[in-house]
N, C-alpha and C. Protein backbone atom coordinates (compact mmCIF):
# COMPACT_ATOMS: atom_id res chain seq x y z
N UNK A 1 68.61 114.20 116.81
CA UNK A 1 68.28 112.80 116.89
C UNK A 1 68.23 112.17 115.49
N UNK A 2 67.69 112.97 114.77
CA UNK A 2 67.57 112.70 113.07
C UNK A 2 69.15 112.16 112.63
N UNK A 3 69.88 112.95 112.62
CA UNK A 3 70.92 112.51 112.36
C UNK A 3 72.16 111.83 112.62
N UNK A 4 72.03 111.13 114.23
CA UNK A 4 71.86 110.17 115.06
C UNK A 4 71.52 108.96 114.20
N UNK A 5 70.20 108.68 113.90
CA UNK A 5 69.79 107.37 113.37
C UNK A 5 70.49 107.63 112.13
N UNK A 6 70.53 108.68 111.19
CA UNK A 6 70.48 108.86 109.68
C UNK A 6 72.10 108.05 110.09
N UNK A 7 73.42 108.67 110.50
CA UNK A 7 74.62 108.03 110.20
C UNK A 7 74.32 106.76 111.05
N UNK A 8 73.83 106.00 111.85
CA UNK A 8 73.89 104.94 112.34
C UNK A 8 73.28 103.94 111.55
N UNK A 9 72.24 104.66 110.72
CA UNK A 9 72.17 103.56 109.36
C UNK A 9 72.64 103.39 108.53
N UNK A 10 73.50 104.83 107.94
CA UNK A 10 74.40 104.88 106.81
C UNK A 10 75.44 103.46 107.20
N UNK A 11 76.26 104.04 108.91
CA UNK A 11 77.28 102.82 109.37
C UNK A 11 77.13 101.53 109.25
N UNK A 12 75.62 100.77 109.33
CA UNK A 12 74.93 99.53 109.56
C UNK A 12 74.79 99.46 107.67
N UNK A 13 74.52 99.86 107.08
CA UNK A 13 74.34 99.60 105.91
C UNK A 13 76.07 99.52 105.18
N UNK A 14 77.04 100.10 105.66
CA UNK A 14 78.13 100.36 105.06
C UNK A 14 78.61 99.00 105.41
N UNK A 15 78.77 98.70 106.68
CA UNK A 15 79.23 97.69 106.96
C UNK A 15 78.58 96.45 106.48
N UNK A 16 77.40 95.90 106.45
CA UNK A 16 76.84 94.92 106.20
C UNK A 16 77.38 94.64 104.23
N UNK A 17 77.30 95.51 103.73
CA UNK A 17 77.16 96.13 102.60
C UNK A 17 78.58 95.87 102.06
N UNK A 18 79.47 96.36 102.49
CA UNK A 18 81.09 95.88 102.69
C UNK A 18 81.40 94.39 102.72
N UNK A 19 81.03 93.81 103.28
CA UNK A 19 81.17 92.73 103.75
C UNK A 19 80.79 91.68 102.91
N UNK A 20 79.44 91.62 102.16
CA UNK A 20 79.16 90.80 101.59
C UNK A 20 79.85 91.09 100.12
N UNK A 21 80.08 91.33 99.93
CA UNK A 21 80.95 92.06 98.53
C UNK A 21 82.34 91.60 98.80
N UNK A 22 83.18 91.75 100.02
CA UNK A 22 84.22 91.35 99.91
C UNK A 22 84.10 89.21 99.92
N UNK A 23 83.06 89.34 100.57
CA UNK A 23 82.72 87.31 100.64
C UNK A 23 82.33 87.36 99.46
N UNK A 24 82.03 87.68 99.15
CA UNK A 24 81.56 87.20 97.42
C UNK A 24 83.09 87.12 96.42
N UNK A 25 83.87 87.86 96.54
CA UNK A 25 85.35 87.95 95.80
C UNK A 25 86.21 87.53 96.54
N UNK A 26 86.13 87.25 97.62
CA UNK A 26 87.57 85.90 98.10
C UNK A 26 86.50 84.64 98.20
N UNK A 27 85.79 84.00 97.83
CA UNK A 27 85.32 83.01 97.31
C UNK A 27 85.91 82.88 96.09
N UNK A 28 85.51 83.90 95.35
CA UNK A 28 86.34 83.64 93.66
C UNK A 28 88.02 83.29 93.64
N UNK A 29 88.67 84.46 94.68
CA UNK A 29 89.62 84.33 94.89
C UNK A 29 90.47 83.22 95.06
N UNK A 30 89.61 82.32 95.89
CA UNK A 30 90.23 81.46 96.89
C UNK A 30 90.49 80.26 95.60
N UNK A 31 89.36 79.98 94.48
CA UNK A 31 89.22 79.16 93.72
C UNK A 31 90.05 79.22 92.29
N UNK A 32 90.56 80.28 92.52
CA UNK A 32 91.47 80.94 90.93
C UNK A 32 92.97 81.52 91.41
N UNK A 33 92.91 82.30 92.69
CA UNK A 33 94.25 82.78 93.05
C UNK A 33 95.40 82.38 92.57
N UNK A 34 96.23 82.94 91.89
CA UNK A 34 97.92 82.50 91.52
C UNK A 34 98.79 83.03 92.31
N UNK A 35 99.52 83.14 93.23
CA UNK A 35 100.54 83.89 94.01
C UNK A 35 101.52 84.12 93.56
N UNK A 36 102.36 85.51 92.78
CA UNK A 36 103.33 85.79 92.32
C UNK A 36 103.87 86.86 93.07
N UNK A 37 105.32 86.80 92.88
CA UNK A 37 106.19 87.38 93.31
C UNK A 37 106.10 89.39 92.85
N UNK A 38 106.11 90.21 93.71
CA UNK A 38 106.17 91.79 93.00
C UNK A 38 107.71 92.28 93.46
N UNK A 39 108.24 92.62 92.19
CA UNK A 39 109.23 92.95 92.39
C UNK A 39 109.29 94.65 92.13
N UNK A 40 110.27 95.60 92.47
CA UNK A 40 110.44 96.65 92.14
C UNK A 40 109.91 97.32 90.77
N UNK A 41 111.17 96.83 90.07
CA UNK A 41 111.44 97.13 88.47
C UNK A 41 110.72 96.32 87.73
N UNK A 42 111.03 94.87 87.98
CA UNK A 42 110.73 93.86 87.01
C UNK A 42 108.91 93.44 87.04
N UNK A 43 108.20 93.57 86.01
CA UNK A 43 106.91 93.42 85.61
C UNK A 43 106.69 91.98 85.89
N UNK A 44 107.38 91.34 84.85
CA UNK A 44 107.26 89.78 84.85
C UNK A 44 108.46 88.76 84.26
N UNK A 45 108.31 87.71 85.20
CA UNK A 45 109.60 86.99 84.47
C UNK A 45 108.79 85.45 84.00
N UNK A 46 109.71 84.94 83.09
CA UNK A 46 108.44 84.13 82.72
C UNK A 46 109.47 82.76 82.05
N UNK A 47 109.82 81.95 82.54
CA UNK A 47 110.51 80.99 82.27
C UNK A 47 109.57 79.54 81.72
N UNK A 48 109.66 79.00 80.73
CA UNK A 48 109.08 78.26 79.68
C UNK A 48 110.24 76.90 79.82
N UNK A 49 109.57 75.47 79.60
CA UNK A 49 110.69 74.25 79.43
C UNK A 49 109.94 73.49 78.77
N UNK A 50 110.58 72.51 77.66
CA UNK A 50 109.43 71.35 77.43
C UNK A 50 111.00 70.47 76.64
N UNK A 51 110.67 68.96 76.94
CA UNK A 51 111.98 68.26 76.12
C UNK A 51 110.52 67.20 75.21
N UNK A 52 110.79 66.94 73.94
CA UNK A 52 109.96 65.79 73.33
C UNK A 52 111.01 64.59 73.48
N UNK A 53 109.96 63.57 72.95
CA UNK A 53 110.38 62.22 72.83
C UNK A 53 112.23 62.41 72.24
N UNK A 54 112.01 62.72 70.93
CA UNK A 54 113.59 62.49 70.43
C UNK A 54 114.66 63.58 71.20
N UNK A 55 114.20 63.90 72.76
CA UNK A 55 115.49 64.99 73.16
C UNK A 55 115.91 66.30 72.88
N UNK A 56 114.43 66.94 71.73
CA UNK A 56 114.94 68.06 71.61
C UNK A 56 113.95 68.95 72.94
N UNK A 57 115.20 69.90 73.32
CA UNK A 57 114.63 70.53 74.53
C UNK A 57 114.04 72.07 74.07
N UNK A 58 113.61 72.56 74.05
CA UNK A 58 112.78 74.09 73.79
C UNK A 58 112.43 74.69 74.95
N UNK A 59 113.57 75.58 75.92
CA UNK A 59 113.50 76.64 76.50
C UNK A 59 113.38 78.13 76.13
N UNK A 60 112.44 78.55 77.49
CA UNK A 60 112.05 79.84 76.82
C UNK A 60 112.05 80.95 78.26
N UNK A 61 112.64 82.07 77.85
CA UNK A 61 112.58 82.99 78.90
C UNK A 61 112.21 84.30 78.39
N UNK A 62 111.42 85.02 79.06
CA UNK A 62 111.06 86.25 78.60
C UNK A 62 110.86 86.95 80.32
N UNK A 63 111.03 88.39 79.94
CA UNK A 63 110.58 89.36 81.28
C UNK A 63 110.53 90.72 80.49
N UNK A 64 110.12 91.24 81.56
CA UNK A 64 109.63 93.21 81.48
C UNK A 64 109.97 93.93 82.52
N UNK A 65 109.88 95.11 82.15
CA UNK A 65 109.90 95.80 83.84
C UNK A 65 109.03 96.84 83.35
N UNK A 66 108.45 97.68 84.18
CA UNK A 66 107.87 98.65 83.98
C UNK A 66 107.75 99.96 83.47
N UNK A 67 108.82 100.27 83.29
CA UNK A 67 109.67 101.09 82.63
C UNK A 67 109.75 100.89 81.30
N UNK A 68 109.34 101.84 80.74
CA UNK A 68 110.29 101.16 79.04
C UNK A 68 111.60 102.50 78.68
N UNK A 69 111.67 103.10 79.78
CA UNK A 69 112.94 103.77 79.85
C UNK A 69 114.11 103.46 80.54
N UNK A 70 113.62 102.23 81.13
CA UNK A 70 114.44 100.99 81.63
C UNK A 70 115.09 100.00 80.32
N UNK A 71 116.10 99.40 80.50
CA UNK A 71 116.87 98.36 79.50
C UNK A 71 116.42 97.08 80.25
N UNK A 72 116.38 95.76 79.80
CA UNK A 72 115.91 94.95 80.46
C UNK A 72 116.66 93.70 79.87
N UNK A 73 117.41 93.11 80.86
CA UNK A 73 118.77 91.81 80.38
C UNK A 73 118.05 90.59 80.55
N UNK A 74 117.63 89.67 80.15
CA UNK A 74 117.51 88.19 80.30
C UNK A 74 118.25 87.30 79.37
N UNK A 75 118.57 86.51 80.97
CA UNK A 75 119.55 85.32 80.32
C UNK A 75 118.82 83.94 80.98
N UNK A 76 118.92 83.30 79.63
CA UNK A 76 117.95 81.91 79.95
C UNK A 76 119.40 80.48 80.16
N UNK A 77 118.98 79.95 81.24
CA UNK A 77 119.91 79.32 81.61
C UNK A 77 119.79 77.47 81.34
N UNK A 78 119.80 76.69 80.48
CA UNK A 78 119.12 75.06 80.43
C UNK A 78 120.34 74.76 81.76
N UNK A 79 119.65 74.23 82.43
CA UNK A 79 120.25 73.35 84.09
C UNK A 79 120.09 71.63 83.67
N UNK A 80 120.83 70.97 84.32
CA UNK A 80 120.92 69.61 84.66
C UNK A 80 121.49 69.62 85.75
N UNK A 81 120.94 68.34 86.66
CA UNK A 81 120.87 68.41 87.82
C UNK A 81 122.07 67.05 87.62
N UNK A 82 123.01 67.68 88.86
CA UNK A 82 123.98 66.81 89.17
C UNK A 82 123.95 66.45 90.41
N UNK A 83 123.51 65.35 91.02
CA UNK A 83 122.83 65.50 92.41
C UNK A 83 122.42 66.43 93.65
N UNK A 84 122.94 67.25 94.07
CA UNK A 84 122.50 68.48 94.75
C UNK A 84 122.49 69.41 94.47
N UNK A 85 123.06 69.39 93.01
CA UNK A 85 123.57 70.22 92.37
C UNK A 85 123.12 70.65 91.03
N UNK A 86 123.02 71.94 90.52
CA UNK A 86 122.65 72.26 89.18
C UNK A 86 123.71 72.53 87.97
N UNK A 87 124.04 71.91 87.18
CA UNK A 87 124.98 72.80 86.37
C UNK A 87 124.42 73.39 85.19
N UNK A 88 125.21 74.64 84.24
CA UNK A 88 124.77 74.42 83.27
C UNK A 88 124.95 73.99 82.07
N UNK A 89 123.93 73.77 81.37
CA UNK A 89 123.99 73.19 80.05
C UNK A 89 125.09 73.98 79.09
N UNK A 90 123.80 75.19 78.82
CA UNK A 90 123.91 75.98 77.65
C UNK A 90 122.87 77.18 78.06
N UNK A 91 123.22 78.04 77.42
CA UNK A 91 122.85 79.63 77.74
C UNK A 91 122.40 80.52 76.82
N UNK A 92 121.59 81.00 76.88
CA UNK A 92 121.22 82.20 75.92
C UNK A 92 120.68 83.61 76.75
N UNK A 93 121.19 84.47 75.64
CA UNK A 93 120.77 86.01 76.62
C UNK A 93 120.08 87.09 75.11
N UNK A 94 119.18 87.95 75.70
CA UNK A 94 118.88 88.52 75.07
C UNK A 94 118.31 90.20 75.77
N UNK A 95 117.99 91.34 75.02
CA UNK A 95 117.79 92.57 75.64
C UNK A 95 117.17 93.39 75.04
N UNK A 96 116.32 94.37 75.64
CA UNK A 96 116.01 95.48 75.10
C UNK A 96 115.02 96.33 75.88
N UNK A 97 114.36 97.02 75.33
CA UNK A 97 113.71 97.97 75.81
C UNK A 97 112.59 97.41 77.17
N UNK A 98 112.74 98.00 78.44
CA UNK A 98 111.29 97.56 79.67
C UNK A 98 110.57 97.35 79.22
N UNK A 99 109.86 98.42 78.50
CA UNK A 99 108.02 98.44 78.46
C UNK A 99 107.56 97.60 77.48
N UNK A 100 108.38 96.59 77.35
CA UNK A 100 107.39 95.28 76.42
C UNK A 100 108.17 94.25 76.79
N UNK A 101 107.88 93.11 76.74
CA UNK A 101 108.40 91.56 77.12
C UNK A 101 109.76 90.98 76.05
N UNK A 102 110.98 91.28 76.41
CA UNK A 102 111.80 90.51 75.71
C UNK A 102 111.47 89.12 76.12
N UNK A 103 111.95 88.34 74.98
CA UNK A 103 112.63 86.49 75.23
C UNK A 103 112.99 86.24 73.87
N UNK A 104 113.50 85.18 74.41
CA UNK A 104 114.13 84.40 73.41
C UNK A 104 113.55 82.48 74.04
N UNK A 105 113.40 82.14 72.70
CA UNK A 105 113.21 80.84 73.06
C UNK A 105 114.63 80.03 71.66
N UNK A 106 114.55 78.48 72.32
CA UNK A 106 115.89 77.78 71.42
C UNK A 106 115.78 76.80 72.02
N UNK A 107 116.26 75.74 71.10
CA UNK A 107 116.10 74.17 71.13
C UNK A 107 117.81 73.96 71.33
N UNK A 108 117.78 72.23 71.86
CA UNK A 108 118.82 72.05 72.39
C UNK A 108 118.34 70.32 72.53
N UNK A 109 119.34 69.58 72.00
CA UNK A 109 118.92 68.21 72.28
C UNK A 109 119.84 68.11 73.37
N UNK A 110 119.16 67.17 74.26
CA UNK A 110 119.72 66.88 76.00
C UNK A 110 119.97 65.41 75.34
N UNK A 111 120.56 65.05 76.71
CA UNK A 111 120.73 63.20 76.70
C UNK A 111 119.94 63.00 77.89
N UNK A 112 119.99 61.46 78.94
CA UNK A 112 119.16 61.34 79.73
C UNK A 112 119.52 62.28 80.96
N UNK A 113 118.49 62.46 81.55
CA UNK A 113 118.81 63.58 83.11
C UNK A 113 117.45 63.84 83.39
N UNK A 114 117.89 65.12 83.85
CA UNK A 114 117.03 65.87 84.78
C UNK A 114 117.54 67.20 84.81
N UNK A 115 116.47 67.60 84.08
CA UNK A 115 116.59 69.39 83.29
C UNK A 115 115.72 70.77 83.68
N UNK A 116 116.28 71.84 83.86
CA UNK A 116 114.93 73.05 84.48
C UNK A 116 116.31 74.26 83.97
N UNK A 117 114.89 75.07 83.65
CA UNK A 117 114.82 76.30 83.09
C UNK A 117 115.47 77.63 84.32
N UNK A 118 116.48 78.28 84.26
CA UNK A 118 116.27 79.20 84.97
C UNK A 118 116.81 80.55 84.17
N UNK A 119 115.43 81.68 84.43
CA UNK A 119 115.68 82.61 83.67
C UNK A 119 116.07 83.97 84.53
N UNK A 120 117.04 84.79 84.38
CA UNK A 120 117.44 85.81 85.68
C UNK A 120 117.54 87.31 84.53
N UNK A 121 116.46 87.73 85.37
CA UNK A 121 115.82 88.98 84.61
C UNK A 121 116.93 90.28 85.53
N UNK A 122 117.24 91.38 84.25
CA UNK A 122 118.45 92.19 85.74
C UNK A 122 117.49 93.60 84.20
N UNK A 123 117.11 94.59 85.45
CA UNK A 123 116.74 96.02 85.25
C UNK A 123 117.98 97.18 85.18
N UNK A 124 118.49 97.79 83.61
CA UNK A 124 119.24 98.74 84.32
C UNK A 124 118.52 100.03 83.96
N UNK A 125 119.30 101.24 84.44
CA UNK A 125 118.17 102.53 84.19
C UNK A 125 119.04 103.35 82.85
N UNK A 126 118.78 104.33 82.43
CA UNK A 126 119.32 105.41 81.66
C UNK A 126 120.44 105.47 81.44
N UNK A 127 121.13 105.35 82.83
CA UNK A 127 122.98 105.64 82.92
C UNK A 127 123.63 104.31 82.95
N UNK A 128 122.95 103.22 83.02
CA UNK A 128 123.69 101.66 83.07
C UNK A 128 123.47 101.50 84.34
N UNK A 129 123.30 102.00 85.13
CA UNK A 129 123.02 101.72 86.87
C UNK A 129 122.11 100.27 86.69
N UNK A 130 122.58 99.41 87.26
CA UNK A 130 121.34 98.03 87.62
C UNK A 130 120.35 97.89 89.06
N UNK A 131 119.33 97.93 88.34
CA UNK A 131 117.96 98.55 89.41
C UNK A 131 117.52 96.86 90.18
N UNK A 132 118.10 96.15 89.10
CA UNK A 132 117.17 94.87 89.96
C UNK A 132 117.94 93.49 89.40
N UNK A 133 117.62 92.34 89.82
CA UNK A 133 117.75 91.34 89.83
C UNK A 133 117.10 90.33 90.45
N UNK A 134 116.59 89.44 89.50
CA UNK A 134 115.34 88.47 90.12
C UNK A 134 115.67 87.25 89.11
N UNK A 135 115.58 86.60 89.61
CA UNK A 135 115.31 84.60 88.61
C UNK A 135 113.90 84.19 89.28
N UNK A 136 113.63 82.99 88.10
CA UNK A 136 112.32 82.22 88.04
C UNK A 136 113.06 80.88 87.49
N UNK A 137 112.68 79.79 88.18
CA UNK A 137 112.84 78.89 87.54
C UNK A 137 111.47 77.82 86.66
N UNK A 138 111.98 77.49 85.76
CA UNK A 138 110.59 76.53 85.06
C UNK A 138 110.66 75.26 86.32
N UNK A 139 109.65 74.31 85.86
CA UNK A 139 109.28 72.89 86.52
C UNK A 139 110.45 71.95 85.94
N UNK A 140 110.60 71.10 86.97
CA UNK A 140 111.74 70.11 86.66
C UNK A 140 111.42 68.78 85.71
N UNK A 141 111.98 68.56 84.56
CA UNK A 141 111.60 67.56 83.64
C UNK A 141 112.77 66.53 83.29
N UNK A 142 112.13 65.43 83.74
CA UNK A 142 112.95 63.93 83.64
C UNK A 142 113.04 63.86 82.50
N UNK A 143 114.14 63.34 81.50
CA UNK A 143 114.56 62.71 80.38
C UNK A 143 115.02 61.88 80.36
């Protein structure tokens, strides 16, 4: 009987006990949460945009993968939007080792439009084999 009550309180205490702990951290959650994408290979991709007053534009792309025995390709793409359509500007690519964050950032004077960042992160392994492929695009900015 002893041990009857003993696990039926352990259960009543586990549960009650559980519970308020998880309400206490999706409260936090709910108020801070960011929702990102998990990809295989790739750690993080991280696409950057900003144009100033006189048109100069400063895009920036960086990514990782988890691996640093992985090679890791990013190519940063400046877009203008041609009505349904994106073309591109101008391009930059850069590479090296997974286990730390390549990028490259670079200026570029635009004329008037409508401009966004897209950066397409590609994982290869040891032998050149390509493990992944993923893009991020930045926020869209009127000029």
């Amino acid at each position: 009987m002893k041990k009857l009550i003993c696990m039926l309180l352990v259960m009543f205490m586990t549960a009650f006990t559980g519970a308020s702990v998880n309400a206490a951290e999706t409260k936090g959650l709910e108020e801070k949460s960011v929702v990102s994408p998990l990809y295989t290979y790739i750690s993080s991709i991280i696409p950057s945009f900003k144009i100033d007053s006189s048109g100069k534009s400063t895009s920036y792309g960086g990514a990782s993968a988890y691996n640093n025995k992985h090679t890791i390709y990013v190519n940063v793409e400046l877009e203008k939007s041609s009505g349904s359509s994106w073309s591109t500007v101008k391009s930059w690519s850069i590479s090296g080792p997974g286990g730390m964050l390549v990028g490259t950032e670079n200026d570029y004077y635009v004329t008037w439009g409508t401009y966004r960042v897209c950066v397409t992160a590609k994982v290869y392994d040891a032998f050149g084999k390509l493990l992944e492929t993923q893009s991020a695009y930045s926020p869209v900015i009127t000029y």
